[in-house]
C-alpha atoms as a PDB file:
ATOM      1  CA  UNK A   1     -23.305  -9.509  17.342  1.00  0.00           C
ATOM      2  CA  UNK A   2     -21.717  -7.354  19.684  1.00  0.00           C
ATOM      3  CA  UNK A   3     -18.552  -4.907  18.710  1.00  0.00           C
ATOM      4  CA  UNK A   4     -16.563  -7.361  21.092  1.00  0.00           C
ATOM      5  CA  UNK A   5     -17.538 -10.618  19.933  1.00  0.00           C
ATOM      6  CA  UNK A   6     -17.017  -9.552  16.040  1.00  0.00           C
ATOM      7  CA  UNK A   7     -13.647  -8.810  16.710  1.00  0.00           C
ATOM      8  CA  UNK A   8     -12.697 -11.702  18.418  1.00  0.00           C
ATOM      9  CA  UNK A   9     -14.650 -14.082  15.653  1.00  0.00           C
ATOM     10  CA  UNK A  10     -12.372 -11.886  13.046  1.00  0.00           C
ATOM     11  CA  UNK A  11      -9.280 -12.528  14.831  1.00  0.00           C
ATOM     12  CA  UNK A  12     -10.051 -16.101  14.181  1.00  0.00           C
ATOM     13  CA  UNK A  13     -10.315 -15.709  10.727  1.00  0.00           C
ATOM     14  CA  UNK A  14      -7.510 -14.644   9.805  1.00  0.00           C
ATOM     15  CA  UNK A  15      -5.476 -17.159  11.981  1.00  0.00           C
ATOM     16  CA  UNK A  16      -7.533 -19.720  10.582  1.00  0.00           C
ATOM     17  CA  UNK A  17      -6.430 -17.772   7.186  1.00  0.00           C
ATOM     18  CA  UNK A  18      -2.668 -17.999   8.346  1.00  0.00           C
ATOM     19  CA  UNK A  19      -2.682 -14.531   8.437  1.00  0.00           C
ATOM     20  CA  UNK A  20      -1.619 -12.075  11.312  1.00  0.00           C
ATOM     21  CA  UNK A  21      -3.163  -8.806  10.304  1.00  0.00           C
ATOM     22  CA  UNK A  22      -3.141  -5.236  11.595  1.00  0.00           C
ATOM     23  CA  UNK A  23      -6.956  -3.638  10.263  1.00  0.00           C
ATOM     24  CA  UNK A  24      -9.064  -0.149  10.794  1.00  0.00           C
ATOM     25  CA  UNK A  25     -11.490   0.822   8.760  1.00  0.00           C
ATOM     26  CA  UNK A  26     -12.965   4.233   9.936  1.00  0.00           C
ATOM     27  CA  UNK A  27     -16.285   6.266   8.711  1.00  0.00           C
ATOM     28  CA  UNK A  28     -14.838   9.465   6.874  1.00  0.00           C
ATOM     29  CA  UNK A  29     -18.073  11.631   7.822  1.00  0.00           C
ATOM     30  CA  UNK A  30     -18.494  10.653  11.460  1.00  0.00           C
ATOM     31  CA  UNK A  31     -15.102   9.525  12.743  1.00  0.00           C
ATOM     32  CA  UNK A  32     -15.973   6.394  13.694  1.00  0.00           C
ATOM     33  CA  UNK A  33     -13.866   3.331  13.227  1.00  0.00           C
ATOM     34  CA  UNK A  34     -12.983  -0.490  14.242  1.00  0.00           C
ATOM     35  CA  UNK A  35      -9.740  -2.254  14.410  1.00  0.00           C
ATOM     36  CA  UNK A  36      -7.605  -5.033  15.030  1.00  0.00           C
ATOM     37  CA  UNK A  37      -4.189  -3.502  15.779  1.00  0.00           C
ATOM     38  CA  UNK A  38      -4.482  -0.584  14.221  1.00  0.00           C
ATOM     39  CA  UNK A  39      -0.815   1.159  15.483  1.00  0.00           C
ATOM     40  CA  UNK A  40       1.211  -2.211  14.957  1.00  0.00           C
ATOM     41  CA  UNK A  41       4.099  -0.501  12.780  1.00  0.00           C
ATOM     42  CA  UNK A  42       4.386  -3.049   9.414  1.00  0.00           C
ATOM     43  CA  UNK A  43       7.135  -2.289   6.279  1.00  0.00           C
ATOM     44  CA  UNK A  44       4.900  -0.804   3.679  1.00  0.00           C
ATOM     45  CA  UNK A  45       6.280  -2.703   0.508  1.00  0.00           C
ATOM     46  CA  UNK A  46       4.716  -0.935  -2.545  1.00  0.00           C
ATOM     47  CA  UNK A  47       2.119   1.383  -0.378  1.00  0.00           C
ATOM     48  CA  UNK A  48       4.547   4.170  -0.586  1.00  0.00           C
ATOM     49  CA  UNK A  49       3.617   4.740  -4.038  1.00  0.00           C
ATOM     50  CA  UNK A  50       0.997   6.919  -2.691  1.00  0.00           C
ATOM     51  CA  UNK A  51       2.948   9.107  -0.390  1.00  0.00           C
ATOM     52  CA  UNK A  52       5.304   9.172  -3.815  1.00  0.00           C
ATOM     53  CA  UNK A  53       2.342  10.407  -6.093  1.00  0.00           C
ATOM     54  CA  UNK A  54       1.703  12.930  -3.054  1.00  0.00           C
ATOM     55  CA  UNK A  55       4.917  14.340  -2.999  1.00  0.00           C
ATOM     56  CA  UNK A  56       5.181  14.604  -6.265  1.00  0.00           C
ATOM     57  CA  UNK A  57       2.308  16.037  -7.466  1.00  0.00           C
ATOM     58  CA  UNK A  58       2.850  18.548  -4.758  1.00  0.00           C
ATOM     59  CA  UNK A  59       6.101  19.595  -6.555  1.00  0.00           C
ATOM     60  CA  UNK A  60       4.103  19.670  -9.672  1.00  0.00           C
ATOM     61  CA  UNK A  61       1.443  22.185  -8.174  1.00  0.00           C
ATOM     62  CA  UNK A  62       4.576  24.032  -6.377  1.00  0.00           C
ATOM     63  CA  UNK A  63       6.205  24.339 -10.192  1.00  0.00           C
ATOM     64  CA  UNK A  64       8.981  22.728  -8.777  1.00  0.00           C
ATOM     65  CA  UNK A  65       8.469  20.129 -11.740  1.00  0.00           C
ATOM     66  CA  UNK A  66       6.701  19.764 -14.569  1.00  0.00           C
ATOM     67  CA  UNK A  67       4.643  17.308 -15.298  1.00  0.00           C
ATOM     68  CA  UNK A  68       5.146  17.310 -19.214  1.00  0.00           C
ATOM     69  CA  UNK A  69       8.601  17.040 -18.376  1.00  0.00           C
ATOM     70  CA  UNK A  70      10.591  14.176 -20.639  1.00  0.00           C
ATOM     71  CA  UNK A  71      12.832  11.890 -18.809  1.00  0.00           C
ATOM     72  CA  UNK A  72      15.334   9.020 -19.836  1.00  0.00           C
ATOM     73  CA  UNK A  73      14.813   5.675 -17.736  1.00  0.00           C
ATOM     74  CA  UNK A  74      17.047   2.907 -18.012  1.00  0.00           C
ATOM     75  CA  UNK A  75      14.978  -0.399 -17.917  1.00  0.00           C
ATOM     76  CA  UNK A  76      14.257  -2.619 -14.969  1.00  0.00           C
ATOM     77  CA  UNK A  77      15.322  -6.353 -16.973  1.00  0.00           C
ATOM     78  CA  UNK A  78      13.610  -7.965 -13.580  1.00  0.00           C
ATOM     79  CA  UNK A  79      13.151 -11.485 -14.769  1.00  0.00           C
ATOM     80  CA  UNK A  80      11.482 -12.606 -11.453  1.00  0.00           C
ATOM     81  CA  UNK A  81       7.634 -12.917 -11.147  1.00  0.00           C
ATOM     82  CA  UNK A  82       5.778 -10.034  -9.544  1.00  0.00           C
ATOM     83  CA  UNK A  83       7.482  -6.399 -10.923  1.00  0.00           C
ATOM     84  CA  UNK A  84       5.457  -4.811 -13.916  1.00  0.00           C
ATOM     85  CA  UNK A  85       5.963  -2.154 -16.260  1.00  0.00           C
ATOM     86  CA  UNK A  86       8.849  -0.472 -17.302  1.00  0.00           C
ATOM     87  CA  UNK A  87      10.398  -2.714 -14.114  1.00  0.00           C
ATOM     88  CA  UNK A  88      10.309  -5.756 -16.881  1.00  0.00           C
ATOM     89  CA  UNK A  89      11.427  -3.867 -20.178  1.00  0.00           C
ATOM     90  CA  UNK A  90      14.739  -4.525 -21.661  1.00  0.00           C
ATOM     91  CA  UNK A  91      15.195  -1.426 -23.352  1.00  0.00           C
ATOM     92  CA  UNK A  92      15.667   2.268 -22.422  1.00  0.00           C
ATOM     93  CA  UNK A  93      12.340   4.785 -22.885  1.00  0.00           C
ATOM     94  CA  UNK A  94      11.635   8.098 -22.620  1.00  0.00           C
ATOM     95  CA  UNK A  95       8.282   9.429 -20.934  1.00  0.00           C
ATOM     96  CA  UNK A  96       6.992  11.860 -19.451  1.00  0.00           C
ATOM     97  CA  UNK A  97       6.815  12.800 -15.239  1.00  0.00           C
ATOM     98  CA  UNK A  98       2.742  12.147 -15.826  1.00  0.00           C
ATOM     99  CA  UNK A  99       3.326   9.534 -17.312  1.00  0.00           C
ATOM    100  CA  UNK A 100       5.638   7.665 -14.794  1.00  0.00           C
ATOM    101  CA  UNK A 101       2.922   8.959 -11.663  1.00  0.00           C
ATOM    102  CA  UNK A 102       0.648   7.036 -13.561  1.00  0.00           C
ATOM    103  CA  UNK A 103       3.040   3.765 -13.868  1.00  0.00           C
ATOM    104  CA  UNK A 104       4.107   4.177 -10.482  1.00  0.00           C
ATOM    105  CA  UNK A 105       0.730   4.322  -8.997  1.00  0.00           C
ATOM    106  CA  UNK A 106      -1.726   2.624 -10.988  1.00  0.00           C
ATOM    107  CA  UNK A 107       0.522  -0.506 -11.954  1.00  0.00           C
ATOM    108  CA  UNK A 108       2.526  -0.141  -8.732  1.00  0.00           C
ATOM    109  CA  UNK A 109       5.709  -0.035 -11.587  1.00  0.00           C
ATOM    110  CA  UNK A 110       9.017   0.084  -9.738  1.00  0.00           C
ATOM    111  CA  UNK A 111      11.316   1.378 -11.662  1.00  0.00           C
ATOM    112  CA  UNK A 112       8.708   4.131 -12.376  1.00  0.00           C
ATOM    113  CA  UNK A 113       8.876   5.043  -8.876  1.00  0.00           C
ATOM    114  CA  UNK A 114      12.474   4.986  -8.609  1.00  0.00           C
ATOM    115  CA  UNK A 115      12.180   7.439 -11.550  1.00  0.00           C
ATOM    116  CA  UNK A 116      10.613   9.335  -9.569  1.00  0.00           C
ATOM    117  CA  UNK A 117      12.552   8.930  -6.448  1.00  0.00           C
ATOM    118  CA  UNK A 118      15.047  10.454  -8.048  1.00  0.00           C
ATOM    119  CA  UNK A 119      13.604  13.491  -8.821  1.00  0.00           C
ATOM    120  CA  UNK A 120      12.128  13.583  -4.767  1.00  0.00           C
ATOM    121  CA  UNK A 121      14.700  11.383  -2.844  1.00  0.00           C
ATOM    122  CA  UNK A 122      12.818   9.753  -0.346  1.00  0.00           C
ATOM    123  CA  UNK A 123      13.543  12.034   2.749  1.00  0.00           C
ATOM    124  CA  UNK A 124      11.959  15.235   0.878  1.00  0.00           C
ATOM    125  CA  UNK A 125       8.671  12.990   0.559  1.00  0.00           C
ATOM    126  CA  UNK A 126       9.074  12.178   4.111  1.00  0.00           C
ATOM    127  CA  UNK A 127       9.322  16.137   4.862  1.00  0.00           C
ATOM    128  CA  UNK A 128       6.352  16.681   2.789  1.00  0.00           C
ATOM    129  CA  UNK A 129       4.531  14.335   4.293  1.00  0.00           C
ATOM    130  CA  UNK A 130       5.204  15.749   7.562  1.00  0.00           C
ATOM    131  CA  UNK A 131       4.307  19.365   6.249  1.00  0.00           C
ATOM    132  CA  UNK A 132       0.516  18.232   5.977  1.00  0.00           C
ATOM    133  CA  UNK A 133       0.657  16.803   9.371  1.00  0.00           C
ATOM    134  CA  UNK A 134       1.336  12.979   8.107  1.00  0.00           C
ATOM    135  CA  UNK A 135       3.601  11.419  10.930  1.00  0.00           C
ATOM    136  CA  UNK A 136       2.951   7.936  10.912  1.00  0.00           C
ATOM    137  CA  UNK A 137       4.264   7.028   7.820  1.00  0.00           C
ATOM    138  CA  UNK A 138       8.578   6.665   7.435  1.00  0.00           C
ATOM    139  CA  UNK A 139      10.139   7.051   3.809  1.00  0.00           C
ATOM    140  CA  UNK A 140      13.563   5.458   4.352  1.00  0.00           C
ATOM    141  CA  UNK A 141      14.202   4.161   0.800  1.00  0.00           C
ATOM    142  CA  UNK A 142      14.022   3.462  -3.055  1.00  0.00           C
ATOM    143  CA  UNK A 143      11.701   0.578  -4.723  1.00  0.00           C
ATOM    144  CA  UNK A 144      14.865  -1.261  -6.229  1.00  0.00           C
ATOM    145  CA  UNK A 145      15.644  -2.709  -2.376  1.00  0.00           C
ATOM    146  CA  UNK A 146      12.714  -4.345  -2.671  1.00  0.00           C
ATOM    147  CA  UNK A 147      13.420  -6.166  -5.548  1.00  0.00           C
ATOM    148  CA  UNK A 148      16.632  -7.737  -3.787  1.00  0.00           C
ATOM    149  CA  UNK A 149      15.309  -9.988  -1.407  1.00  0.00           C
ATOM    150  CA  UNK A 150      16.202 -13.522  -0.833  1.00  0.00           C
ATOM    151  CA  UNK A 151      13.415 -14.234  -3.376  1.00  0.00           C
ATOM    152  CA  UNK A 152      15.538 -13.573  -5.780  1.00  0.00           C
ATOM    153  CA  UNK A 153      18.416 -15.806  -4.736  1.00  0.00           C
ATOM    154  CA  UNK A 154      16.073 -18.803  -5.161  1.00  0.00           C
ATOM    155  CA  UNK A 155      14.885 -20.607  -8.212  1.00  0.00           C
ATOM    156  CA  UNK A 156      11.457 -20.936  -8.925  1.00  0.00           C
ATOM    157  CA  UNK A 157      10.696 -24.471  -7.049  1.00  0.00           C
ATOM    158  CA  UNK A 158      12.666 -22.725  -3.633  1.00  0.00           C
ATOM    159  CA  UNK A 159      10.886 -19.770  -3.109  1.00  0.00           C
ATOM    160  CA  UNK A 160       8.770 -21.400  -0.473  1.00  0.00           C
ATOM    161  CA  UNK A 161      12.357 -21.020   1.276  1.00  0.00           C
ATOM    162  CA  UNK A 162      12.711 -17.075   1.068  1.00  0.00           C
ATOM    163  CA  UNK A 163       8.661 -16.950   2.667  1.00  0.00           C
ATOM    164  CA  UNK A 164      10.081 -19.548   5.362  1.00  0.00           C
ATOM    165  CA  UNK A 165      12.899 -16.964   6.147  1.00  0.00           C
ATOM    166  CA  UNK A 166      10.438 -13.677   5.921  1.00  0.00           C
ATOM    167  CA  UNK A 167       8.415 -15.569   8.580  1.00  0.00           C
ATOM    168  CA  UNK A 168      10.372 -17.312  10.915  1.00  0.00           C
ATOM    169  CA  UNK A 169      13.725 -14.730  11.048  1.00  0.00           C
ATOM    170  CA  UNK A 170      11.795 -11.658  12.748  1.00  0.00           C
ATOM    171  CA  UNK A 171      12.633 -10.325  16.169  1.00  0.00           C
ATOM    172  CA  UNK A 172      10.143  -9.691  19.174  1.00  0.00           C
ATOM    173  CA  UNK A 173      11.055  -6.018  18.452  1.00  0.00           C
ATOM    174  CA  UNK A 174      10.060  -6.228  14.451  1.00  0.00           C
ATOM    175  CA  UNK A 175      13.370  -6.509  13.812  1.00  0.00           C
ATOM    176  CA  UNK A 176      14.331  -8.771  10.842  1.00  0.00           C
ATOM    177  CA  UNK A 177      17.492 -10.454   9.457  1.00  0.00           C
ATOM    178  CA  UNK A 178      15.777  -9.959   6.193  1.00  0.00           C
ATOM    179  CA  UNK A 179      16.366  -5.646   5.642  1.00  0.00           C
ATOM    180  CA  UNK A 180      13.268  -5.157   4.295  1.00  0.00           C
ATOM    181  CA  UNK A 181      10.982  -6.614   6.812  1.00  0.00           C
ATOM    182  CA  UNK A 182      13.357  -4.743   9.315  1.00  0.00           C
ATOM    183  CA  UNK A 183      10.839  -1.958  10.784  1.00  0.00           C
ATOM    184  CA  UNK A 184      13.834   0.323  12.405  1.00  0.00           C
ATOM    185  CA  UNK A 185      15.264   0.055   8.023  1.00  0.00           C
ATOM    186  CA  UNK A 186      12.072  -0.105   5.805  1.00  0.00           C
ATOM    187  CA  UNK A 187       9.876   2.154   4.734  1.00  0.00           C
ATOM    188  CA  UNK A 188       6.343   1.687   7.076  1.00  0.00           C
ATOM    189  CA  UNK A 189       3.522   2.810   8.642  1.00  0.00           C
ATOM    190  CA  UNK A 190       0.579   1.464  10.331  1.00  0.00           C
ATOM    191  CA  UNK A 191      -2.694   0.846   9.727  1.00  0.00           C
ATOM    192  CA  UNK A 192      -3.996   4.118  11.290  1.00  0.00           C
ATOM    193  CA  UNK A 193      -1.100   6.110   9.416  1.00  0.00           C
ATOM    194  CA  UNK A 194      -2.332   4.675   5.944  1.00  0.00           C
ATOM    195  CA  UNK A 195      -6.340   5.784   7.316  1.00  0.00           C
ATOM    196  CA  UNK A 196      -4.952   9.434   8.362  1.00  0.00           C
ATOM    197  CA  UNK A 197      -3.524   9.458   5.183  1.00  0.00           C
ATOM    198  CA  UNK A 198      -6.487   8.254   3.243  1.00  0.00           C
ATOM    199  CA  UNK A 199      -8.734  10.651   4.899  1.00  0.00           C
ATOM    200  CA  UNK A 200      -6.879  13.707   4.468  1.00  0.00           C
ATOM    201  CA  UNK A 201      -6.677  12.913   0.449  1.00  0.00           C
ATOM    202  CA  UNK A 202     -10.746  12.740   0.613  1.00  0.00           C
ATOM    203  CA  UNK A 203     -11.905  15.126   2.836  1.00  0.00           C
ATOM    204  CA  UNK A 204     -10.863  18.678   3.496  1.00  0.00           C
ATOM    205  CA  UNK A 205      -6.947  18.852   5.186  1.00  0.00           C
ATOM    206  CA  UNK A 206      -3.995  21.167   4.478  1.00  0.00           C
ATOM    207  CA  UNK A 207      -3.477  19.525   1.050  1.00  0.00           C
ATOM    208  CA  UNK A 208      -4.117  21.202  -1.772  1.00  0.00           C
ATOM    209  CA  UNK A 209      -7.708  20.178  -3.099  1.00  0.00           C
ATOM    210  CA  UNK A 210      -6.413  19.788  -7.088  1.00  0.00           C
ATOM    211  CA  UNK A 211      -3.387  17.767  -5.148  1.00  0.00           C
ATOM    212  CA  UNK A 212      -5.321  15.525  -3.182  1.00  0.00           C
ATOM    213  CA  UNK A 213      -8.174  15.095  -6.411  1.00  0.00           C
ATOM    214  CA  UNK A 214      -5.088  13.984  -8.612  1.00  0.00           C
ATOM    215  CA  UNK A 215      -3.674  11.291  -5.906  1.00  0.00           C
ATOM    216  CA  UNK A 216      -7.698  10.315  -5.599  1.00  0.00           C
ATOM    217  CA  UNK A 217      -7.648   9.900  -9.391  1.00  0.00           C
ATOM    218  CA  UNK A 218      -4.721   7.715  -9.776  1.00  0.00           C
ATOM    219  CA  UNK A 219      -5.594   5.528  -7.069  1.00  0.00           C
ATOM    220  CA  UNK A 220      -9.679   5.040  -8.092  1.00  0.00           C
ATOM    221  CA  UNK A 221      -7.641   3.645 -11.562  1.00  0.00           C
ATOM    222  CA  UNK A 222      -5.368   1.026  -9.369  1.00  0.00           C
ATOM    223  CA  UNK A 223      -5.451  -2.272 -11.666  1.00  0.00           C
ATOM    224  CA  UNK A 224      -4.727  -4.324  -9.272  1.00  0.00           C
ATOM    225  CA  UNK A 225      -7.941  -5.440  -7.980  1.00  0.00           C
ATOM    226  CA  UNK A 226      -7.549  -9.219  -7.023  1.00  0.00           C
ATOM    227  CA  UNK A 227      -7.400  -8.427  -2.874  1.00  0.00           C
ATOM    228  CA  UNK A 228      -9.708  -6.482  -1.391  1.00  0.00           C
ATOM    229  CA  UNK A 229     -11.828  -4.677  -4.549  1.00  0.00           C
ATOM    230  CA  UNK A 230     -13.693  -7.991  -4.625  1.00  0.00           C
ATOM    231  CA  UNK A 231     -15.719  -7.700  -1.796  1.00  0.00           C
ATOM    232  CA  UNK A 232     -15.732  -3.605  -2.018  1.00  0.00           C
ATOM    233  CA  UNK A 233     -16.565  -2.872  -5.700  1.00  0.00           C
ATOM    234  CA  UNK A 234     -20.281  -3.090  -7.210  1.00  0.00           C
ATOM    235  CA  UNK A 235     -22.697  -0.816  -9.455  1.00  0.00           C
ATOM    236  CA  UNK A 236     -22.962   0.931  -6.339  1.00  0.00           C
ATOM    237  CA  UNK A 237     -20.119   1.418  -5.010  1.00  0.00           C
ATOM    238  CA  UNK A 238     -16.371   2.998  -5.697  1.00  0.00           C
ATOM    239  CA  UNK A 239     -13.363   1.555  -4.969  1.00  0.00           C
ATOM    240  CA  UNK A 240      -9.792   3.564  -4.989  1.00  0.00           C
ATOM    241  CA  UNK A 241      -6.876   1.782  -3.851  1.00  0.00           C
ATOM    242  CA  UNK A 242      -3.346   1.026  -3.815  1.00  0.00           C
ATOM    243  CA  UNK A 243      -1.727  -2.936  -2.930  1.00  0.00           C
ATOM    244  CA  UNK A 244       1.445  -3.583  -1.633  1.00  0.00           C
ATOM    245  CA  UNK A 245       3.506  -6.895  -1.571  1.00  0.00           C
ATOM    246  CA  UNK A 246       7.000  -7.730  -0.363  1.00  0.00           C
ATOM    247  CA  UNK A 247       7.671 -12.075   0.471  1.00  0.00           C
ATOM    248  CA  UNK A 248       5.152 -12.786   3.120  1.00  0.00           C
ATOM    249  CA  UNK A 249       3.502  -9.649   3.355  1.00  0.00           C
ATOM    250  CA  UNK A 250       0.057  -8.534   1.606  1.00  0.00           C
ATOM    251  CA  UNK A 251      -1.422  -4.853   2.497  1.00  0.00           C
ATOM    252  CA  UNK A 252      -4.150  -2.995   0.668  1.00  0.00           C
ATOM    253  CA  UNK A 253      -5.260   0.264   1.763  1.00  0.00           C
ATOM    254  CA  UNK A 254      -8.499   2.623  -0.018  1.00  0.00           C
ATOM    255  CA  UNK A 255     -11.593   4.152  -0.171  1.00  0.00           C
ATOM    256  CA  UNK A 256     -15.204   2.564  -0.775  1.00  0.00           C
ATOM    257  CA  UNK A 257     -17.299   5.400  -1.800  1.00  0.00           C
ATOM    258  CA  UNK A 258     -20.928   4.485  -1.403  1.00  0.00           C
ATOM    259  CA  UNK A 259     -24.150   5.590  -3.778  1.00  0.00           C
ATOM    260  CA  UNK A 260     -26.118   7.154  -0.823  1.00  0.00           C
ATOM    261  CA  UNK A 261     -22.676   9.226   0.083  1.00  0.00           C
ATOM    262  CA  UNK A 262     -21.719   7.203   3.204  1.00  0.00           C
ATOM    263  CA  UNK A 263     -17.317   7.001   2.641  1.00  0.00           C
ATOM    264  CA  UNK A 264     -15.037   4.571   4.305  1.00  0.00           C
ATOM    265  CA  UNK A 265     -10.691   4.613   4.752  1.00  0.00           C
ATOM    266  CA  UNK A 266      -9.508   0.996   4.793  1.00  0.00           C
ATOM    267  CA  UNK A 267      -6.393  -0.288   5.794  1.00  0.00           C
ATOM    268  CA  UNK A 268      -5.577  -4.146   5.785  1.00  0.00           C
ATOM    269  CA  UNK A 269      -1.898  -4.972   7.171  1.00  0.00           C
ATOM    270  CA  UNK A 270      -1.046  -8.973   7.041  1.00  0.00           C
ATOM    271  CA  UNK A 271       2.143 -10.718   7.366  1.00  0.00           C
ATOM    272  CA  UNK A 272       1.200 -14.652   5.947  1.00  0.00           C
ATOM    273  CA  UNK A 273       2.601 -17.274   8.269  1.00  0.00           C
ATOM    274  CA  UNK A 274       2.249 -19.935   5.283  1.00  0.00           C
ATOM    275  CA  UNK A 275       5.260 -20.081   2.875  1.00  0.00           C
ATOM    276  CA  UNK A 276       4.082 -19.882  -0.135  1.00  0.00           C
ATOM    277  CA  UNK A 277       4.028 -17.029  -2.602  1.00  0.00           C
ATOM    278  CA  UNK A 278       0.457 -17.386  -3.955  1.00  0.00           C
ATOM    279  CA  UNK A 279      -2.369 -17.310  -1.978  1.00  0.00           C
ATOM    280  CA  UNK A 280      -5.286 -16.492  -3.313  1.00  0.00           C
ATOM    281  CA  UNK A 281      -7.433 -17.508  -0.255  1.00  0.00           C
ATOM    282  CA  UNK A 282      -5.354 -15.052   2.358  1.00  0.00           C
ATOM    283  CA  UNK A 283      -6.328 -12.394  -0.084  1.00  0.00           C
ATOM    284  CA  UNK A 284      -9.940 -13.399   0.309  1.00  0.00           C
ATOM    285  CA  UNK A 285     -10.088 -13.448   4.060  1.00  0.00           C
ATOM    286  CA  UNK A 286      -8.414 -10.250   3.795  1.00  0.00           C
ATOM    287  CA  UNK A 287     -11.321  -8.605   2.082  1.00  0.00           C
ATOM    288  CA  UNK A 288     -13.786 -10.923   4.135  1.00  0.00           C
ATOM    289  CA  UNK A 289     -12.176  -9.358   7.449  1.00  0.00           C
ATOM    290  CA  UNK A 290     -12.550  -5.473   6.190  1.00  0.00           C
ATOM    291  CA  UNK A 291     -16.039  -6.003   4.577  1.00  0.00           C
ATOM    292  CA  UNK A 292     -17.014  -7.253   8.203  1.00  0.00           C
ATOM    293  CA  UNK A 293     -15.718  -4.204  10.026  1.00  0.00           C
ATOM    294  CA  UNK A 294     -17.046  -2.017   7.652  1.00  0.00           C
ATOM    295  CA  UNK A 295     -20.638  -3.727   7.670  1.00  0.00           C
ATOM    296  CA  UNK A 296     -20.581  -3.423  11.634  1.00  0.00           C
ATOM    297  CA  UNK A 297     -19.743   0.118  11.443  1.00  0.00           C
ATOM    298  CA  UNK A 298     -22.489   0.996   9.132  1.00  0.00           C
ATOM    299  CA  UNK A 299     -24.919  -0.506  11.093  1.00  0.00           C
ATOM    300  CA  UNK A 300     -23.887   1.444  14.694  1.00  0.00           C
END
């Protein structure tokens, strides 16, 4: 099939999928890539978790922190489905900054990454980002917005409603009545930002090698593995990734790391035009869509 036609046929899918989804999936060692598009500017829901762990372990390797460091963290008491970790705990802890990287990023914890927010307000990680030549990606604000969205103004048998709103209340412009699915107020990027990003993590940029090796680390132990590791992880394969999910949105973005050396950057982008919280089948024509690019690629 030809580069043209594929596209088109995976457009397709993910309407038929009720999905409208921003893709690129690009060959680390030759530069190659396909997308669907790629520079559509999306919020980023819980995605910035990995320019987070960046920053952050960047102030680690600076000694501007330390990563043994203790640190007193009220608990999150969300009641509503989705948050994890200390974001559902109804008492205070104390842990430690490596400990909270690891929260943060590998069980996309929000009050973990507020935690660390406040250590590197979200503007600094913005700056840092832009130090290693990162532009793509904005860093406007703190996990806890997330968690106040119309979602949680509805009981469990209305939340359809809140997805009907995140859908049908955007603007031609990406604007958005709901704040954050507002592009000009959330924290996004695009699909290409989240690939540059990716690829200067896992091959040679101006970040530090023992930084970028830690971020790798965290994200190759992501637990959340129900969206796109299905189709990307086998005996032969390694999958590192990070998921993000805000009302009608579903991203994943990561690495499959092949046995015979070959490395692909993913980045899947979708905004669900169903409303419905769970949908197990968008996830799988998520993961259907990227496996497709990235089996065209590796056969040019």
């Amino acid at each position: 099939m030809s580069t043209e036609a594929l596209l088109h046929d995976l457009r397709g899918q993910l309407r038929d999928g009720g999905l409208h989804g921003c893709l690129l999936v690009r060959d680390l060692h030759t530069g190659d890539e396909l997308g669907i598009d790629p520079d559509t500017q999306l919020p980023s829901a819980s995605l910035v978790k990995v320019p987070l762990a960046l920053a952050t372990v960047e102030r680690i390797r600076r000694g501007d922190l330390d990563g043994a460091t203790m640190l007193d963290v009220l608990p999150g008491r969300i009641t509503t489905p989705g948050p994890t970790g200390l974001s559902r705990f109804r008492h205070p802890v104390r842990i430690a900054i490596d400990d909270l990287l690891y929260l943060s990023t590998c069980v996309s914890d929000g009050t973990a990454a507020d935690a660390l927010f406040d250590l590197t307000p979200p503007a600094q990680v913005a700056d840092i980002l832009h130090d290693f030549g990162l532009r793509g990606i904005t860093v406007r604000h703190r996990m806890r917005e997330l968690s106040e969205t119309p979602v949680e103004r509805f009981d469990a048998a209305q939340v359809h409603l809140a997805h009907a709103l995140a859908i049908d209340a955007g603007t031609s412009g990406r604007g958005h009545r709901v704040p954050q699915l507002d592009t000009t107020r959330a924290n996004t990027g695009s699909a290409r930002a989240w690939v540059e990003l990716l690829q200067a993590l896992w091959t040679p940029s101006s970040i530090h090698p023992e930084v970028a090796g830690r971020v790798r680390g965290l994200m190759a132990h992501n637990v959340l593995r129900h969206r796109l590791a299905p189709d990307f992880s086998s005996d032969a394969t390694t999958w590192s990734s990070k998921t993000g999910t805000l009302l009608n949105l579903r991203h994943e973005i990561g690495i499959v790391e092949h046995s015979d050396g070959q490395a692909y950057a993913i980045a899947v982008l979708t905004e669900s035009l169903v409303p419905a919280a769970s949908q197990p089948g968008a996830d799988a024509v998520m993961a259907q869509v990227a496996r497709a690019l990235r089996d065209h690629l590796r056969q040019l």
